[in-house]
Protein backbone atom coordinates (compact mmCIF):
# COMPACT_ATOMS: atom_id res chain seq x y z
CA UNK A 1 0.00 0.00 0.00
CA UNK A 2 1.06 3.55 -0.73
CA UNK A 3 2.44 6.15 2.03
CA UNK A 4 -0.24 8.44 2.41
CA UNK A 5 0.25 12.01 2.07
CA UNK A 6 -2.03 14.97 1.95
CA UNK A 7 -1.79 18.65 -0.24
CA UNK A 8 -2.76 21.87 1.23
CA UNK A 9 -1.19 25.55 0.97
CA UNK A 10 1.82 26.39 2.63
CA UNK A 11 1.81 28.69 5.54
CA UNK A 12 3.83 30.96 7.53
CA UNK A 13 4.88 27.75 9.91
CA UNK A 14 6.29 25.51 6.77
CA UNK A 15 8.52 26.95 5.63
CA UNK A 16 11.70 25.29 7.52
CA UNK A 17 10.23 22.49 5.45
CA UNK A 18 9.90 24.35 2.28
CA UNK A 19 13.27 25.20 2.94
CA UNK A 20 14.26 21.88 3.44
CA UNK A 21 13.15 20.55 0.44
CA UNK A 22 14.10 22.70 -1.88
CA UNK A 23 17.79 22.73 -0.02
CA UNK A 24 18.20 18.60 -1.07
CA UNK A 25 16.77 19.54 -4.99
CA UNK A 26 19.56 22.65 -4.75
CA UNK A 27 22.30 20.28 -3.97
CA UNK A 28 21.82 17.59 -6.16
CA UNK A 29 22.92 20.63 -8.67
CA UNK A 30 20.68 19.01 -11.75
CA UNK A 31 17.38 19.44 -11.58
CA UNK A 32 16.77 23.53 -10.69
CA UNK A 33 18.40 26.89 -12.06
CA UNK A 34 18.60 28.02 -8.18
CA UNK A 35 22.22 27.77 -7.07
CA UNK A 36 21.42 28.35 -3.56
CA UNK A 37 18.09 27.76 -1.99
CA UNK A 38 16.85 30.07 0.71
CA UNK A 39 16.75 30.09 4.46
CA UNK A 40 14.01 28.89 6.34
CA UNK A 41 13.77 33.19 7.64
CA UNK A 42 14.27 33.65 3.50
CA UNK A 43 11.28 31.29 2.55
CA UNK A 44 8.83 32.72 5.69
CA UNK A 45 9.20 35.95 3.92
CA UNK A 46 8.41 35.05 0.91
CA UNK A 47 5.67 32.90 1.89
CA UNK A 48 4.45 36.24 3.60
CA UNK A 49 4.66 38.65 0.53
CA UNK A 50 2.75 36.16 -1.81
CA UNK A 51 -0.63 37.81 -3.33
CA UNK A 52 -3.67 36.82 -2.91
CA UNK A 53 -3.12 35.12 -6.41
CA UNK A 54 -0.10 33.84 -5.53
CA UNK A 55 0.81 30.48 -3.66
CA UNK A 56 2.87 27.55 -2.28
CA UNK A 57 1.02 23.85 -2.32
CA UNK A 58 2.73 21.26 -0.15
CA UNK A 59 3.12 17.65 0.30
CA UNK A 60 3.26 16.32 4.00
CA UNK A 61 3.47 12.77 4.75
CA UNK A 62 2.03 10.96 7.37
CA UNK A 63 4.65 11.91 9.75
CA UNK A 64 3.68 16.06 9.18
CA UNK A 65 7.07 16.16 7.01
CA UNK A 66 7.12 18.44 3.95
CA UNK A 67 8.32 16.23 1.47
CA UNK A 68 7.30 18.33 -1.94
CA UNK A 69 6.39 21.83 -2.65
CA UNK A 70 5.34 23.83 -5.72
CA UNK A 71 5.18 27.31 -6.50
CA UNK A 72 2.26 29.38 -8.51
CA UNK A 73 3.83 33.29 -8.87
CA UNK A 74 2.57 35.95 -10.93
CA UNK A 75 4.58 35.78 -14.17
CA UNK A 76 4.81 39.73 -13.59
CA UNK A 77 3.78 41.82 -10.93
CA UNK A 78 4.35 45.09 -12.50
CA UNK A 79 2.75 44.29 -16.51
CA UNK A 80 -1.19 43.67 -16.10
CA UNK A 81 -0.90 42.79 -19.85
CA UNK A 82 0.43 39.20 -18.49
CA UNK A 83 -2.10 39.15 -15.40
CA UNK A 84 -3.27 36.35 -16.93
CA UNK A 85 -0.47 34.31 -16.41
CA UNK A 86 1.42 32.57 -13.85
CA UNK A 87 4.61 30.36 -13.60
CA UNK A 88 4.93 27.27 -11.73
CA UNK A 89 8.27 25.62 -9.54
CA UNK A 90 7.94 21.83 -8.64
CA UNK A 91 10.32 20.66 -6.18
CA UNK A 92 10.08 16.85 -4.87
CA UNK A 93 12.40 15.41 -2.53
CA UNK A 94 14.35 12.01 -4.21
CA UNK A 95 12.65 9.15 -2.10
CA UNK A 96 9.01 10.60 -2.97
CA UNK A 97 9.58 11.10 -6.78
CA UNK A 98 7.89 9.22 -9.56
CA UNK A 99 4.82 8.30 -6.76
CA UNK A 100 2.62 11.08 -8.11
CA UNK A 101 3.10 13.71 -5.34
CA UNK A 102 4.04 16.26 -7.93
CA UNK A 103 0.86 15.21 -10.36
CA UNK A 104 -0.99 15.23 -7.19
CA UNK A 105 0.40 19.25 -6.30
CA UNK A 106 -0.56 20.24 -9.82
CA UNK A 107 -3.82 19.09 -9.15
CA UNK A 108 -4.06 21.29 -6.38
CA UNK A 109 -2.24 24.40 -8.09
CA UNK A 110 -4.32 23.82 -11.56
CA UNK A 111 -7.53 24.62 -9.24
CA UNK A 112 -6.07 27.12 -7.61
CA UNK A 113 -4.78 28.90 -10.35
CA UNK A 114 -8.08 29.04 -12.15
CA UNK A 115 -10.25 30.13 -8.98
CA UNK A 116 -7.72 33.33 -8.91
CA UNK A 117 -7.92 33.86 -12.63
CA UNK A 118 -4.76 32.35 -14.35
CA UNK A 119 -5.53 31.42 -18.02
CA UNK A 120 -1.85 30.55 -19.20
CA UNK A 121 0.89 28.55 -17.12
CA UNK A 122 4.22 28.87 -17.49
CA UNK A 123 7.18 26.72 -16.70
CA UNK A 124 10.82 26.78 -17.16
CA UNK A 125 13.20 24.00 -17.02
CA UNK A 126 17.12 22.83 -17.62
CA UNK A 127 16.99 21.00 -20.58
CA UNK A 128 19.39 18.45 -19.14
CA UNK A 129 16.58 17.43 -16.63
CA UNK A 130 15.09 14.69 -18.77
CA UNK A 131 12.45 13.60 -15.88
CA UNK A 132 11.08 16.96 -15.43
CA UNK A 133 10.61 17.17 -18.86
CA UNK A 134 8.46 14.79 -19.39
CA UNK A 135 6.36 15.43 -15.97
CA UNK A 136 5.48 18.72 -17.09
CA UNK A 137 4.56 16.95 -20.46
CA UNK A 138 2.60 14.76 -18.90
CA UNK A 139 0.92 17.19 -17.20
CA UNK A 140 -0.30 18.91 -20.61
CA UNK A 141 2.37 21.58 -20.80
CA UNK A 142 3.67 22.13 -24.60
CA UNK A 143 7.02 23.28 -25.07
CA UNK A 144 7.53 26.61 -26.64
CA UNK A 145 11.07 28.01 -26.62
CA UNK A 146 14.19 27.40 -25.55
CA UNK A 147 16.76 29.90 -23.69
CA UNK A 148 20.36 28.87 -25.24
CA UNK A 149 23.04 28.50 -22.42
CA UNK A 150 20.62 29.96 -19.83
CA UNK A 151 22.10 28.58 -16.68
CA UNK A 152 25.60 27.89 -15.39
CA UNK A 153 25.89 26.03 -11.84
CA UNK A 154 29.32 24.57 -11.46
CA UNK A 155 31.07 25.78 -14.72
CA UNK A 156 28.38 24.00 -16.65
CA UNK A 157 26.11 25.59 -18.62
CA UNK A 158 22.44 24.39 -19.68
CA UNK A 159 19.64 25.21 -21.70
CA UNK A 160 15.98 26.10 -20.20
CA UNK A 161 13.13 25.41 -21.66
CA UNK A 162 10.29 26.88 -21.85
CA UNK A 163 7.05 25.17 -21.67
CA UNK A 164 3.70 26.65 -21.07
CA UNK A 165 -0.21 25.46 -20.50
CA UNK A 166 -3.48 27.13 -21.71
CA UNK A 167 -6.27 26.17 -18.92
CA UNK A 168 -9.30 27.13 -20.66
CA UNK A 169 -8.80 24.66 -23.55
C-alpha cells in the first residue's frame, strides 16, 4: 500500500520544510536553475509577501514532514498585460519522486490557479533534466522556446526550456 500524504497551501509555519526541500533539490545541482536555496527566515518571507493570487502547495506525509512543494507566482507583478499568467516551480524530494506527489500538487495548483484567474501557465526548465521534462509533459504543458546557455551552476552551462499550459482549452 502507498504512504499516504495529503496537499494543502503552505503557511507561515512551513517553511523550515519548504526550505528543506528545496535545499536537497539545490544540492543535487541538476534538476533547478537556483544555485542556492533560501533560508528557512528567507522562505517565511516570501511565503508572507505572496498575493492573494499567488501560492505555495505542499506535500506532507504521514509523519507532518514536507516532502514536496510547488510554486504558482505571478509571471509579472508590474505588466497587467500578463495578469493572466502565472509560472509554476515543482520541487520533490528524491525518495518521494515518480509516486505522483508532484501530479498530485498540480492538481491542487491547476484549481487554484483558475479560482484566482490564471488562463496561461508557465514553466521553465534545464533541458538536461530529462524527468522533469516529461512530468510537465505529462501534465499537458507544450514546449515553446528554448533559452540557449541559460544557466551555469558549477562551470556548466544548460539550456531552459520553456514550456507553457493554456487552462481554458
Amino acid at each position: 500500500m502507498p504512504e499516504a500524504y495529503e496537499i494543502r497551501r503552505a503557511t507561515e509555519r512551513d517553511a523550515e520544510g519548504v526550505a528543506r526541500v528545496l535545499h536537497e533539490v539545490v544540492s543535487e545541482r541538476v534538476h533547478s536553475a537556483i544555485d542556492r536555496a533560501w533560508t528557512a527566515e528567507e522562505q517565511r518571507s516570501y511565503l508572507k509577501s505572496l498575493s492573494g493570487r499567488e501560492a505555495v502547495h505542499v506535500a506532507v506525509d504521514g509523519s507532518a514532514l514536507v516532502i514536496g512543494c510547488q510554486t504558482l507566482d505571478a509571471y509579472s507583478s508590474v505588466l497587467h498585460s500578463m495578469a493572466h499568467v502565472a509560472q509554476v516551480g515543482t520541487f520533490i524530494v528524491p525518495s518521494w519522486r515518480g509516486r505522483g506527489v508532484g501530479a498530485t500538487l498540480f492538481q491542487t495548483t491547476r484549481q487554484f490557479a483558475l479560482s484566482v484567474g490564471y488562463r496561461k501557465l508557465v514553466i521553465q526548465v534545464r533541458a538536461s533534466n530529462a524527468s522533469a521534462l516529461s512530468f510537465y509533459c505529462r501534465l499537458g504543458f507544450v514546449e515553446c522556446g528554448r533559452l540557449r546557455r541559460q544557466v551555469v551552476i558549477d562551470a556548466r552551462d544548460d539550456d531552459e526550456i520553456i514550456l507553457e499550459m493554456f487552462l481554458n482549452v
